[in-house]
Each structure stands twice: as structure tokens, then as C-alpha cells.
Protein backbone atom coordinates (compact mmCIF):
# COMPACT_ATOMS: atom_id res chain seq x y z
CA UNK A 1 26.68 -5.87 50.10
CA UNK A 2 30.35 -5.86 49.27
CA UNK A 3 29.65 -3.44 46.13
CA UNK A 4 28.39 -0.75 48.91
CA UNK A 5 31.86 -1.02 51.13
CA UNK A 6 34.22 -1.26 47.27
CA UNK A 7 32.15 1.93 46.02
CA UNK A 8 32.76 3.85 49.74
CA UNK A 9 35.69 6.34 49.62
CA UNK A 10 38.33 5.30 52.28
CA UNK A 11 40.37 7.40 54.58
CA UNK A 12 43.65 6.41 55.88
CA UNK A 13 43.43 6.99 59.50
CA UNK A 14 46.26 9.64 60.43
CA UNK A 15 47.26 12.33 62.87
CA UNK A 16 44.20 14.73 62.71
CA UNK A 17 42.16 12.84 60.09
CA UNK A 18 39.11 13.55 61.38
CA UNK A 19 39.28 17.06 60.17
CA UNK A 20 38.14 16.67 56.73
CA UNK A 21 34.68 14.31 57.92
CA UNK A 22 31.80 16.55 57.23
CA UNK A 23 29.49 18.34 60.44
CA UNK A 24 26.55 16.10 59.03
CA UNK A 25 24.55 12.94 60.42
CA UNK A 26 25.69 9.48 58.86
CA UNK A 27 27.21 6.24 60.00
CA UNK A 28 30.83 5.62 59.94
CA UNK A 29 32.84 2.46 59.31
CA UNK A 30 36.34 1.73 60.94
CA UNK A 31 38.34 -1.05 58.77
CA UNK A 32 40.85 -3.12 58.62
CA UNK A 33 42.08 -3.15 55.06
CA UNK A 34 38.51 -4.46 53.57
CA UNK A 35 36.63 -5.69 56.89
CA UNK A 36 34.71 -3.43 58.92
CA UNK A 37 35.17 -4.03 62.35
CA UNK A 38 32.96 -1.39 64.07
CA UNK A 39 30.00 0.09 62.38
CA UNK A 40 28.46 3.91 64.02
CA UNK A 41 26.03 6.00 63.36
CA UNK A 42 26.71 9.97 64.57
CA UNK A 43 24.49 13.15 64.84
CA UNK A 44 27.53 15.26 63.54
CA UNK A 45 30.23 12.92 61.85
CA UNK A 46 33.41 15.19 62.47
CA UNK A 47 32.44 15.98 66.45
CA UNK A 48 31.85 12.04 66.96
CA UNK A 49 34.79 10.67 65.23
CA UNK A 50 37.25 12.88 66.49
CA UNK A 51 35.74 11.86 69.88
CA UNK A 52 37.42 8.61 69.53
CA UNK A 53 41.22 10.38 69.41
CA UNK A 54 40.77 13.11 71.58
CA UNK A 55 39.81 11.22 74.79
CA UNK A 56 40.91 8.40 77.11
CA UNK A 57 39.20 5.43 75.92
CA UNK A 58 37.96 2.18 77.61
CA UNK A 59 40.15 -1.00 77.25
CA UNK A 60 37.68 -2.17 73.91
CA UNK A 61 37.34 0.75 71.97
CA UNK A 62 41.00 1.57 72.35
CA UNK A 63 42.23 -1.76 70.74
CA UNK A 64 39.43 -1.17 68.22
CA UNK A 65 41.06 2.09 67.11
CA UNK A 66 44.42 0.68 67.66
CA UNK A 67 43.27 -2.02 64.89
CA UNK A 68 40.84 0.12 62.47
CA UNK A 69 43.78 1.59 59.46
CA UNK A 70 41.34 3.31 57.30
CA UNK A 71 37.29 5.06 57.73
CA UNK A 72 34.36 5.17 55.39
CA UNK A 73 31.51 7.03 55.93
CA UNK A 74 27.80 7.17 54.35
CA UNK A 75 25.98 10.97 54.96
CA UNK A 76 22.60 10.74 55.54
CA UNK A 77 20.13 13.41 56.08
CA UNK A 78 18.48 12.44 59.78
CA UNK A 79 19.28 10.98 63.30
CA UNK A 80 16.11 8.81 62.16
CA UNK A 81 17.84 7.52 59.09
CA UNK A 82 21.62 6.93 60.67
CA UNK A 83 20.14 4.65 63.45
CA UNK A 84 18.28 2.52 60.90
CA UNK A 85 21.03 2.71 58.24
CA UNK A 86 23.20 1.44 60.95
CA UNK A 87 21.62 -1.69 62.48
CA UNK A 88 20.92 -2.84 58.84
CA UNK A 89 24.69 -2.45 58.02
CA UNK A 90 25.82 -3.98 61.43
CA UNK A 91 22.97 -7.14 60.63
CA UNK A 92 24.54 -7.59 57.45
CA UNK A 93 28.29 -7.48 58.30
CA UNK A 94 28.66 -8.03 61.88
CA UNK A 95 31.60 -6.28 62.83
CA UNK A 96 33.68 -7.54 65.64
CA UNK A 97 33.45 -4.53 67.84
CA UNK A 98 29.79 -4.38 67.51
CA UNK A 99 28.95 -8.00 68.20
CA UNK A 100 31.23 -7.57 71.69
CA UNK A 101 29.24 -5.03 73.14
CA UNK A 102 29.85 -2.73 75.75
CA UNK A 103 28.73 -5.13 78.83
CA UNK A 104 29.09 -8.43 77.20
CA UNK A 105 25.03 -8.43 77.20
CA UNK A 106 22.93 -9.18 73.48
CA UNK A 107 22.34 -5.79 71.59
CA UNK A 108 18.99 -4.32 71.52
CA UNK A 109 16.39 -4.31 69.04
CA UNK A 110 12.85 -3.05 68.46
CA UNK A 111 10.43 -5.48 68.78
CA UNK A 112 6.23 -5.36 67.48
CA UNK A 113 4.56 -7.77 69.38
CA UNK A 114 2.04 -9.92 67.59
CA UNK A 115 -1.05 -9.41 69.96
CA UNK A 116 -4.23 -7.55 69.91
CA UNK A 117 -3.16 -4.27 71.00
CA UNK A 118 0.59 -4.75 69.23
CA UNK A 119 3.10 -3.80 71.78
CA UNK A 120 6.36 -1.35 70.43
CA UNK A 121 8.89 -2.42 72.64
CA UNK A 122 12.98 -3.09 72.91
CA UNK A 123 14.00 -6.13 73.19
CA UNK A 124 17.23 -8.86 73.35
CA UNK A 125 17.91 -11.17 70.60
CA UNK A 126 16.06 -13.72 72.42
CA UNK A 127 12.52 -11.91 72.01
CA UNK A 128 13.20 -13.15 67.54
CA UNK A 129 12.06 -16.17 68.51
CA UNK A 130 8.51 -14.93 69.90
CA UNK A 131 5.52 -14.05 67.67
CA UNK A 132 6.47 -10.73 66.19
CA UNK A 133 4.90 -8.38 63.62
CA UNK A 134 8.62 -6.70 63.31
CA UNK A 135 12.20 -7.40 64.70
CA UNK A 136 14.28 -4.22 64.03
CA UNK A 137 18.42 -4.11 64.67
CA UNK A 138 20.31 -4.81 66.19
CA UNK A 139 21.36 -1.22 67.91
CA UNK A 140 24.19 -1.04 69.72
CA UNK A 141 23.37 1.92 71.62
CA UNK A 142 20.23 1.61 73.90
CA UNK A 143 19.83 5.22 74.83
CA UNK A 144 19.69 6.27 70.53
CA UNK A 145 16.62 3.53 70.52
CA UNK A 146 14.78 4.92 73.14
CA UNK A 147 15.72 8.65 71.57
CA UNK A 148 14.09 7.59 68.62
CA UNK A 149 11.40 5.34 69.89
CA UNK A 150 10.37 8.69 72.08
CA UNK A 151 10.23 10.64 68.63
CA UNK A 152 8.13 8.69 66.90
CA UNK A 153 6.15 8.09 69.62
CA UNK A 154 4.91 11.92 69.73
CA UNK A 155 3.89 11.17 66.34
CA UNK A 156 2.08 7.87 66.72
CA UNK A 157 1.61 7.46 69.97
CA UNK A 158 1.52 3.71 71.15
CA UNK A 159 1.63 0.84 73.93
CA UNK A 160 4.48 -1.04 75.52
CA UNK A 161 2.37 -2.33 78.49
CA UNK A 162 0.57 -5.26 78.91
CA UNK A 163 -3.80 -5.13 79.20
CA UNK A 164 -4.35 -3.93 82.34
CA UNK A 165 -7.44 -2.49 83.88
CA UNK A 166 -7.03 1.17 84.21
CA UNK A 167 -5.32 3.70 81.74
CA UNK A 168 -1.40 3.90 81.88
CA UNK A 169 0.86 6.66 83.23
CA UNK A 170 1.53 7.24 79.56
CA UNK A 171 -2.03 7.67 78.27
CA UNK A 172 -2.43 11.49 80.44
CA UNK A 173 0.32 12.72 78.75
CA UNK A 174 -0.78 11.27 75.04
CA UNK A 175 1.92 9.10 74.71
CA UNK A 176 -0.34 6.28 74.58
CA UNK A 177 -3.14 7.01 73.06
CA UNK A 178 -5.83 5.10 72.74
CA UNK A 179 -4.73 3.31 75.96
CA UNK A 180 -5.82 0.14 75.16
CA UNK A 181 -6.41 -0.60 78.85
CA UNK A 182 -9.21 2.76 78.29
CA UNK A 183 -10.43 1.01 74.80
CA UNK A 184 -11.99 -2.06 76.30
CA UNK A 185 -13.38 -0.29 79.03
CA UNK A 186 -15.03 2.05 76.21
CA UNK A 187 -18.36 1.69 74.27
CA UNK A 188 -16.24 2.49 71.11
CA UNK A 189 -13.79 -0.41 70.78
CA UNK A 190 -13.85 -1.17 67.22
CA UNK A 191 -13.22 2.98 66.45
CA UNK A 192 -10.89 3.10 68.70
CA UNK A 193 -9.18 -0.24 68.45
CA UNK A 194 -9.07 0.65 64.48
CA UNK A 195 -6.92 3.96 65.50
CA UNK A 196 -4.69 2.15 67.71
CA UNK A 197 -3.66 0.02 64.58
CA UNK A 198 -3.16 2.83 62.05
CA UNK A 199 -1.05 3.84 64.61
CA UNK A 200 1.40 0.80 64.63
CA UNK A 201 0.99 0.42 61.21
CA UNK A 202 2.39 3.89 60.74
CA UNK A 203 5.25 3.06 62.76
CA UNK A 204 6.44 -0.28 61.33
CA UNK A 205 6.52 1.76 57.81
CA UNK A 206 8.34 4.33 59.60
CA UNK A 207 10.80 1.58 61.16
CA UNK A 208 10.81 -0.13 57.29
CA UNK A 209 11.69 3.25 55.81
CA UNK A 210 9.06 3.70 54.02
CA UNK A 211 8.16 7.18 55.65
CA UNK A 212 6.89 8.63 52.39
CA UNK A 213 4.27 6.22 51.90
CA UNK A 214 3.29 7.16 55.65
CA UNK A 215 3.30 10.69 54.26
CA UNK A 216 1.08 10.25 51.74
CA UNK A 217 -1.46 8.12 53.74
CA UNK A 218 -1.75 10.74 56.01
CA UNK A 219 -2.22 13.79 53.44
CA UNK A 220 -5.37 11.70 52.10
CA UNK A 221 -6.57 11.10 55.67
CA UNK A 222 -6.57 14.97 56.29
CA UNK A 223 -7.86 16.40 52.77
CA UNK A 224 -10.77 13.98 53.50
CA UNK A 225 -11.12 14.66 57.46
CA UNK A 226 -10.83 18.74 55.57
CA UNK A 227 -14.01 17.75 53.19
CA UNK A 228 -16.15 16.60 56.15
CA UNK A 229 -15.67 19.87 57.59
CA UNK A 230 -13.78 17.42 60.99
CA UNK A 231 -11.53 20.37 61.10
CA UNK A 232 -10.25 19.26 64.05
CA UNK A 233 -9.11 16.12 63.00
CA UNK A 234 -7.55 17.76 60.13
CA UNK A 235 -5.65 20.13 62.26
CA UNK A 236 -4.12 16.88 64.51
CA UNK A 237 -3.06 14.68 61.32
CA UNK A 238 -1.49 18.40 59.85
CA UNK A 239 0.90 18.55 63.03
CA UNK A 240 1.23 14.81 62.62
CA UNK A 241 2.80 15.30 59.26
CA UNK A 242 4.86 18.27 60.31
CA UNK A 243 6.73 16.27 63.70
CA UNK A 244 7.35 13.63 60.88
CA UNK A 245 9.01 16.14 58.20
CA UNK A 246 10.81 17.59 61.49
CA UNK A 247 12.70 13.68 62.65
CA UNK A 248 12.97 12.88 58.76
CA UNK A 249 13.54 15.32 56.62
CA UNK A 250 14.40 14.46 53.91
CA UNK A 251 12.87 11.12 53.44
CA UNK A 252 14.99 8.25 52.07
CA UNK A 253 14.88 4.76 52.48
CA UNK A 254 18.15 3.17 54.06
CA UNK A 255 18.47 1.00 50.63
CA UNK A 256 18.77 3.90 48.69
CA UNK A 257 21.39 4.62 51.08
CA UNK A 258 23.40 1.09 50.77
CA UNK A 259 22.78 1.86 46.80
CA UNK A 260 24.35 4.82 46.38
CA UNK A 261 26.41 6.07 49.66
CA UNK A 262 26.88 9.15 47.71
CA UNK A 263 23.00 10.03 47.52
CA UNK A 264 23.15 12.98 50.33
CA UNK A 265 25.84 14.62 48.05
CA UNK A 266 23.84 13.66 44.51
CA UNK A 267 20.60 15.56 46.17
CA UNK A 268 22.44 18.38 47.70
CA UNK A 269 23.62 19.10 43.99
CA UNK A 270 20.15 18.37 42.26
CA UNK A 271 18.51 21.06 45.18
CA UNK A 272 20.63 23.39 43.88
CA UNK A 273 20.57 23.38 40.27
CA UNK A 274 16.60 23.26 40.40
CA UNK A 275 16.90 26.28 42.74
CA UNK A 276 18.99 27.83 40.16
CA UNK A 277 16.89 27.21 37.15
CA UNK A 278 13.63 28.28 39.21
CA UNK A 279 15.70 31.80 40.33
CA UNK A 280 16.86 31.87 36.58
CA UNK A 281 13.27 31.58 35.09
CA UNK A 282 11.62 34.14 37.35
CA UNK A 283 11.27 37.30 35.48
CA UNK A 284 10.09 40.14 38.28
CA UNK A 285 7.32 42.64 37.05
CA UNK A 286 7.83 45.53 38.99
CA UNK A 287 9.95 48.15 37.54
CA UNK A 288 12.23 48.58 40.62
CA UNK A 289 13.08 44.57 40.28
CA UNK A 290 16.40 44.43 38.14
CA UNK A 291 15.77 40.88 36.05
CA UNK A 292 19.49 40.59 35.65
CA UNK A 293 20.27 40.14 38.94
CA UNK A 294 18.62 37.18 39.02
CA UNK A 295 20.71 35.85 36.29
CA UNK A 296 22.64 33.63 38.71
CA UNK A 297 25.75 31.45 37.88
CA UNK A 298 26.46 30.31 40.93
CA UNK A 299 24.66 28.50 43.96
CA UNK A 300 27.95 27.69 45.87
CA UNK A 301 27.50 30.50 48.60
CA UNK A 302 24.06 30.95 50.17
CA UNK A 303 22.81 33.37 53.42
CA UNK A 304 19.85 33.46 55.57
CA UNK A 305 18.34 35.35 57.70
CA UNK A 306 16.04 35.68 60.63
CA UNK A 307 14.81 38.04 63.46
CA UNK A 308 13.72 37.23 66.76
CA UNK A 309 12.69 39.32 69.47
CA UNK A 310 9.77 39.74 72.54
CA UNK A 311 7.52 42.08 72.12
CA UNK A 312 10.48 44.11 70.61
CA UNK A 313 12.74 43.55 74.01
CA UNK A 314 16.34 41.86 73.13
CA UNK A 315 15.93 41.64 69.29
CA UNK A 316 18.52 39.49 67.46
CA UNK A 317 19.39 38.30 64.27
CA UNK A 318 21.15 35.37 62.39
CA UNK A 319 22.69 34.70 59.25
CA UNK A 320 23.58 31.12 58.37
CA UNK A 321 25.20 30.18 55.98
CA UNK A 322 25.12 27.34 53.20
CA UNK A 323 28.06 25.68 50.75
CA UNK A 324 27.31 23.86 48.39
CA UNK A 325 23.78 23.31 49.64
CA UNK A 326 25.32 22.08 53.38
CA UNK A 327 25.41 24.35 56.52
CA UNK A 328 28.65 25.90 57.12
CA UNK A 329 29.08 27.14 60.96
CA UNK A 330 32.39 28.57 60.35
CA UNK A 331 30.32 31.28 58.75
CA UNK A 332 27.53 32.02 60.73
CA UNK A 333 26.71 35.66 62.56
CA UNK A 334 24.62 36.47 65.39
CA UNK A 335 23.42 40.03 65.38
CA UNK A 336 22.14 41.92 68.23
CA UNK A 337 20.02 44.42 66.68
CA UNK A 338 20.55 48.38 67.86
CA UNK A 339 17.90 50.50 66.43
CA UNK A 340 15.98 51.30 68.59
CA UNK A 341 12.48 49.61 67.21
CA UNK A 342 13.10 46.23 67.44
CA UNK A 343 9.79 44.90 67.18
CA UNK A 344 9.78 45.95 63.65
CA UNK A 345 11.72 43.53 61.15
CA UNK A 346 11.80 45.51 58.79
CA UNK A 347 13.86 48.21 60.28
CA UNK A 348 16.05 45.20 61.80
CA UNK A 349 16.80 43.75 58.60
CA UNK A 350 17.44 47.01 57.35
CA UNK A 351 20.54 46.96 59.55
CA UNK A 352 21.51 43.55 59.40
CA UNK A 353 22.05 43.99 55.92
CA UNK A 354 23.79 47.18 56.41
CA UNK A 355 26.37 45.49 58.24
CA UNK A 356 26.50 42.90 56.45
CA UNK A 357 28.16 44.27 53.44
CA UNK A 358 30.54 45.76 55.38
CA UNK A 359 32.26 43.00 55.44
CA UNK A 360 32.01 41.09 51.88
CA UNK A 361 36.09 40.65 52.01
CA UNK A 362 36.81 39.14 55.21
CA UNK A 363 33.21 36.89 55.18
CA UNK A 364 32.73 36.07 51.82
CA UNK A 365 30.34 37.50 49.20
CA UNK A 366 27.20 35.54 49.27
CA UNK A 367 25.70 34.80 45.80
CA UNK A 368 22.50 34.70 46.93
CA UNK A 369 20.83 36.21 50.10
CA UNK A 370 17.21 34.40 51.69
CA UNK A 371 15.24 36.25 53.61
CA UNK A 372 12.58 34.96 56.16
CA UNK A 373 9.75 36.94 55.60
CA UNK A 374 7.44 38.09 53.05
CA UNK A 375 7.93 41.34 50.46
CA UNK A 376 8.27 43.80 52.89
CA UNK A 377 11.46 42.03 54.53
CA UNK A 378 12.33 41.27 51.39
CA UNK A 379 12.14 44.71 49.72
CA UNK A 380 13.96 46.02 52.67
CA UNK A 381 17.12 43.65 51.94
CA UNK A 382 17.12 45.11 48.30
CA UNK A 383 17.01 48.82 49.48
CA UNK A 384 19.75 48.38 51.02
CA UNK A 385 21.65 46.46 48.69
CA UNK A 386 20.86 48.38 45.55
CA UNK A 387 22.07 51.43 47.60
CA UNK A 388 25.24 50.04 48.25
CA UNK A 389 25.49 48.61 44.89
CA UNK A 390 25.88 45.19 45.84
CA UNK A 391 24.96 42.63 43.10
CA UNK A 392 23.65 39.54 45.50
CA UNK A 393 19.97 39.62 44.87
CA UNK A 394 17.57 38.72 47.85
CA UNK A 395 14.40 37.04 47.64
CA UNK A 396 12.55 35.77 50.26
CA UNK A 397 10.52 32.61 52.21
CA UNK A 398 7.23 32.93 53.50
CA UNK A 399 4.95 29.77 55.07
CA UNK A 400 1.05 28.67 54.62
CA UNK A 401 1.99 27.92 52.06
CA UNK A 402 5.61 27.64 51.50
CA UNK A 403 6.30 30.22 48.45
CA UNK A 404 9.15 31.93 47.59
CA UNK A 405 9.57 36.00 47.57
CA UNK A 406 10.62 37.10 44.07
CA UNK A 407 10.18 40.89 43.58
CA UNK A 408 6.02 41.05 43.36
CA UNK A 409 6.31 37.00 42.57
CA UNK A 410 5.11 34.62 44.73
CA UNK A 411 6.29 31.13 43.84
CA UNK A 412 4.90 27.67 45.60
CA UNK A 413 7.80 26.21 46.45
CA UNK A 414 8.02 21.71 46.29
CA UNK A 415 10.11 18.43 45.91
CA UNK A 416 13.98 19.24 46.53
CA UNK A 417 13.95 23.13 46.17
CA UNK A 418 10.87 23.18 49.08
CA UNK A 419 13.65 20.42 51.26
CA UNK A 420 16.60 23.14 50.66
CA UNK A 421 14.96 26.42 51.28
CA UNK A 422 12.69 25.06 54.15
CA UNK A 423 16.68 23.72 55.72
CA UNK A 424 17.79 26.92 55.29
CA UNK A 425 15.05 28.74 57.02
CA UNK A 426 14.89 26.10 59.63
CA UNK A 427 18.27 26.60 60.78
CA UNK A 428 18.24 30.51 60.81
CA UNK A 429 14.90 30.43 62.74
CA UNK A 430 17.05 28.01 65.12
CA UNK A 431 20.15 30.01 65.22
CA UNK A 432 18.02 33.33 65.89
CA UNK A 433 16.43 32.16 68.69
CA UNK A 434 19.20 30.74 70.62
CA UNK A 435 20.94 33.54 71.09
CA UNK A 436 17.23 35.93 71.73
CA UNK A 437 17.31 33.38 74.62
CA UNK A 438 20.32 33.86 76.02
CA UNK A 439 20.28 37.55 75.65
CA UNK A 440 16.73 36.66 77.33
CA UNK A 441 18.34 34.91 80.31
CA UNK A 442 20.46 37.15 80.88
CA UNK A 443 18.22 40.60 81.38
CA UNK A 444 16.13 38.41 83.60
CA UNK A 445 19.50 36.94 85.72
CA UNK A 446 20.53 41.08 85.94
């Protein structure tokens, strides 16, 4: 794959670099002039790069930086995808640094056992030789395996124990389940053998990439678990689906990835323009709905908001903020609400946004404003706006199902605008509640 590392931009490694890497997960590739010699993967590329020049470094990874003259990086869009985007780049080029790992010992891989309860496991390169349905890697960091192994393992749970007689540790927390030490011992073997399977299967699609096929699979198994009225079933494979869209959204194969390293940026963009054209095509009924303010020009400079308080006790609120379809923390606000009803988010978000644009100068006019909630929020936002004769329109996001908020519209919302405004209210729901808990933590420490 010499075409991927000739079509990577390269970055001449300087005083203070590091500054221009974007706060994003990816994998990052120190070189010397065209030959990587250490291959990464990183949470948030900027934080783990500049790691390498801001701290006292062993022996090894000193004379690797000492060596490395220029950095490419790929962006992806999970933890998930950065971990398997990196093994299959260090497999393929087999950087230096990586090959000498950090105790002199073989790197670690996943391994599927062939048997008949398949084992997920990690393994040393030793275990290739064995009879395996999968060999995944090699990772260089153990501790990111066993962080993802334990993710996907809430989702498909699964075995890395030999047949013993009694269920595992594992199985009374439903980590392992079916245990298949508890299968044989059951009357229903086949059933539950047959789930046990579905379950690896899952996973080795998952581990191939191929999470949208995994998806899919499942949606059919739940509309048809919904049909025969097993609503219970079809509640547990509906949370399935949702821990999977949580550790991989969006879902991209690594080769699509090694295809086009620029593929985060080229869906960022195509998010936004079919956000625009949606906005741009939604004509609002009611007569206090101004249609021309949703004639929007401009994506580059979206807010969100959120509210989150206990039983009205140490309200809060967040605005994040998004550039070019990518969170920006430089511009985020926590809010800690005043009025004096703060169980009602309505009369919360009526001051938010009365704060807000007091300060459109020195933060930055938004050119469009997202509101978790449904109309009511959502009308409140306007009020307040129109008032003030601010031009940003608001609309907002409401869930089961996802729709967006447009005046009296309510439009389903799927594909890459569903992935952007779903992002969006993800991190404002996340941002909200982190500082509610500390304000939390701090009436109950008082």
C-alpha cells in the first residue's frame, strides 16, 4: 500500500508541530523521509502526539523521535476503528519501532479458536500456527485490546475459558453468556449452542470491519423477534444495536480507510451539505415560522444545547460547538442555570439563550442553533431570538424516533445527516451532565 503513504499529507516535525493535528481519533505515522518507522493509533490525535515532546521518554521511543523527520496521520471516526486500522497498517509495513516492542516480548493479537464453543482470546504470534477461525493484529498495546475486547464483549458476550463443569465467574455478570460450561449441562444445547455462535460470528464481522452487515443482521433479527410479539427479545437485540452505534459510530471499514485517508474529512463535508439542503427544503407552516431564516448559506458554525438537572436541584446547561461538522472545545459553555425553576427546560433554555446572544462578538455567531428537545424547547429558543432580532434559526432533535424539530415539522432524520445531528446531541447530552455532576458532588461534599 505505498499509494496510501504517497497520497498522506506529511508534516515536517518542528518546534510545536503538534499544534495543528486535529482533537480526533486516528492513527499516526512517524517517518523517515518515505519509511514509517512507528505506526499509532490515538483517542485524540493532538493530546497523544504532543505526548511524545512534552515528556521524558524511555531510551526507545526517544531515539524513535530523535529519528522520525516528518508525521502523517489518517482520522478515523472510533477508538474501534483506530485499533483495527492500526494493526492492519503495522502487518503490512512493519515499522521498526513497532516490531521492537516495549519488553522485547511478540505483540499481541486476537485470536478465535477453532473449537466447539470458539474461544475469543489474545494471543502471541505463536498461537498463528494453531487451528484458528481468526488471527487479528498485531497490537502493540495490550491494554487498547483488552479495552476493546471488553466493549464488544457487552455487546456479544462470549468465552475465553476452556469446558469446564460449572458456569464461569463471567457468566453472573453476562459477560459470557451462554456459558458454555451451563449449555451442556442444559436440556437446550442446540438453542443455546446456536446463540453462542451468532455471537462469535457477530464478533469476527465486527473484528473484519464489516460492522454494518452486523447491523443489518440484527435489525432483521428484531423486526421479526417484534412480529412474534417476543418483545422481550426485541427489546435486548434494540440495546444490542445501540452499544454497537455507541463503540462505532460511524461505521467504516478500515479499507475504506487505507483507500482514501481523507474519508473522515470527505463525510464530514457530505453531512453537512445534506443537512443544508434538508434545512433549505423545509418550508415551516405556521405563521410565526419565518421560511427565510431557514435559507441557510452556511454550515461552518453549529451550537447545541442541553439541560440537565435532578428533580430540578443543580440545573445546568451546555452548548457545544461544531466547525466544519467536527467538535470544537475551544468553544464550548457550561451554564449553571439561575431561574429559579429548574426542573422546567423550557424556562432554562429560555435563559441560556438569553445569554447567549450576549455575547455573539467575542464567541462567534453561530449559523445554526440545535436544540435537544422537542417544539416546546424549540419554540422557546426562537422567542427569544426573534426578540432580540437575531437571524440564527433554531430547530430542534427529538428521539423514538430520531426527527428533527422544524417549526410544526417533524422530519425522520437518516444516513449521514442522522450520524451528524445524533454527534452533536451526543456530545451536549455528555457535556451537560458532567458538569450537573460535579455541581452534584459538590452540594453533597458541603
Amino acid at each position: 500500500m505505498t499509494d496510501l503513504l504517497e497520497s498522506l499529507s506529511k508534516i515536517k516535525i518542528s518546534p510545536k508541530f503538534y499544534k495543528s493535528l486535529p482533537e480526533t481519533a486516528g492513527v499516526y505515522i512517524f517517518l523517515t523521509g518515505s519509511l514509517p518507522i512507528y505506526i499509532g493509533k490515538a483517542i485524540n490525535l493532538k493530546r497523544r502526539v504532543s505526548s511524545y515532546f512534552d515528556i521524558d521518554l524511555e531510551i526507545k521511543t526517544a531515539r524513535m523521535v530523535s529519528e522520525a523527520v516528518e508525521l502523517s496521520f489518517v482520522r478515523v471516526a472510533s477508538e474501534l476503528e483506530a485499533l483495527l486500522l492500526e494493526a492492519k497498517l503495522i502487518r503490512m509495513y512493519m515499522p521498526k519501532y513497532n516490531v521492537i516492542s516495549k519488553d522485547d516480548k511478540h505483540p499481541l493479537y486476537i485470536q478465535i479458536t477453532k473449537e466447539k464453543y470458539p474461544r475469543i482470546v489474545t494471543a502471541r504470534k505463536i498461537a498463528e500456527s494453531q487451528k484458528n477461525i481468526a488471527f487479528y493484529g498485531p497490537f502493540p498495546s495490550s491494554r487498547n485490546v483488552k479495552s476493546v475486547l471488553g466493549m464488544i464483549r457487552r455487546v456479544f458476550p462470549f468465552s475465553d475459558h476452556k469446558l469446564g463443569k460449572r458456569p464461569c465467574l463471567y457468566s453472573h455478570i453476562g459477560l459470557c453468556n451462554p456459558c458454555p460450561n451451563e449449555i451442556e449441562n442444559s436440556t437446550e444445547v442446540k438453542i443455546l449452542r446456536t446463540k453462542y455462535l451468532r455471537n462469535i460470528r457477530s464478533i469476527k464481522s465486527i473484528l473484519d470491519g464489516n460492522i454494518e452487515k452486523v447491523k443489518r443482521n440484527l435489525e432483521t433479527e428484531m423486526e421479526r423477534a417484534s412480529k412474534n410479539e417476543n418483545y422481550e427479545l426485541a427489546a435486548q437485540i434494540r440495546d444490542q444495536i445501540e452499544r454497537i452505534e455507541y463503540i462505532t459510530r460511524p461505521h467504516m471499514p478500515t479499507e475504506f480507510y487505507m483507500q482514501n485517508p481523507n474519508l473522515l474529512e470527505d463525510i464530514r463535508m457530505r453531512e453537512l451539505v445534506e443537512l443544508r439542503s434538508l434545512l433549505v427544503n423545509c418550508k415551516p407552516s405556521l405563521p410565526s415560522q419565518n421560511p427565510g431564516k431557514l435559507k441557510i448559506v452556511s454550515l461552518h458554525h453549529i451550537e447545541c444545547y442541553d439541560v440537565a438537572h435532578l428533580a430540578g436541584t443543580n440545573a445546568t446547561a451546555s452548548m457545544v460547538t461544531f466547525i466544519d461538522g467536527e467538535a470544537d472545545k475551544s468553544f464550548y459553555r457550561h451554564f449553571r442555570i439561575r431561574q429559579k425553576k429548574g426542573n422546567s427546560d423550557i424556562d432554562s433554555m429560555k435563559e441560556v439563550v438569553g445569554r447567549r446572544i450576549k455575547h455573539l462578538e467575542d464567541w462567534g455567531k453561530p449559523d445554526l442553533i440545535i436544540v435537544d428537545g422537542g417544539a416546546a424547547q424549540v419554540k422557546a429558543f426562537n422567542s427569544v431570538l426573534d426578540k432580540n432580532e437575531a437571524e440564527t434559526p433554531a430547530v430542534g432533535i427529538a428521539k423514538n424516533p430520531d426527527r428533527l424539530i422544524v417549526g410544526d415539522k417533524n422530519i425522520k432524520l437518516e444516513g449521514n445527516v442522522l450520524h451528524l445531528v445524533s454527534r452533536m446531541r451526543d456530545e451536549a447530552h455528555r457535556f451537560a451532565r458532567r458538569y450537573h455532576h460535579k455541581l452534584v458532588s459538590r452540594s453533597l461534599l458541603a
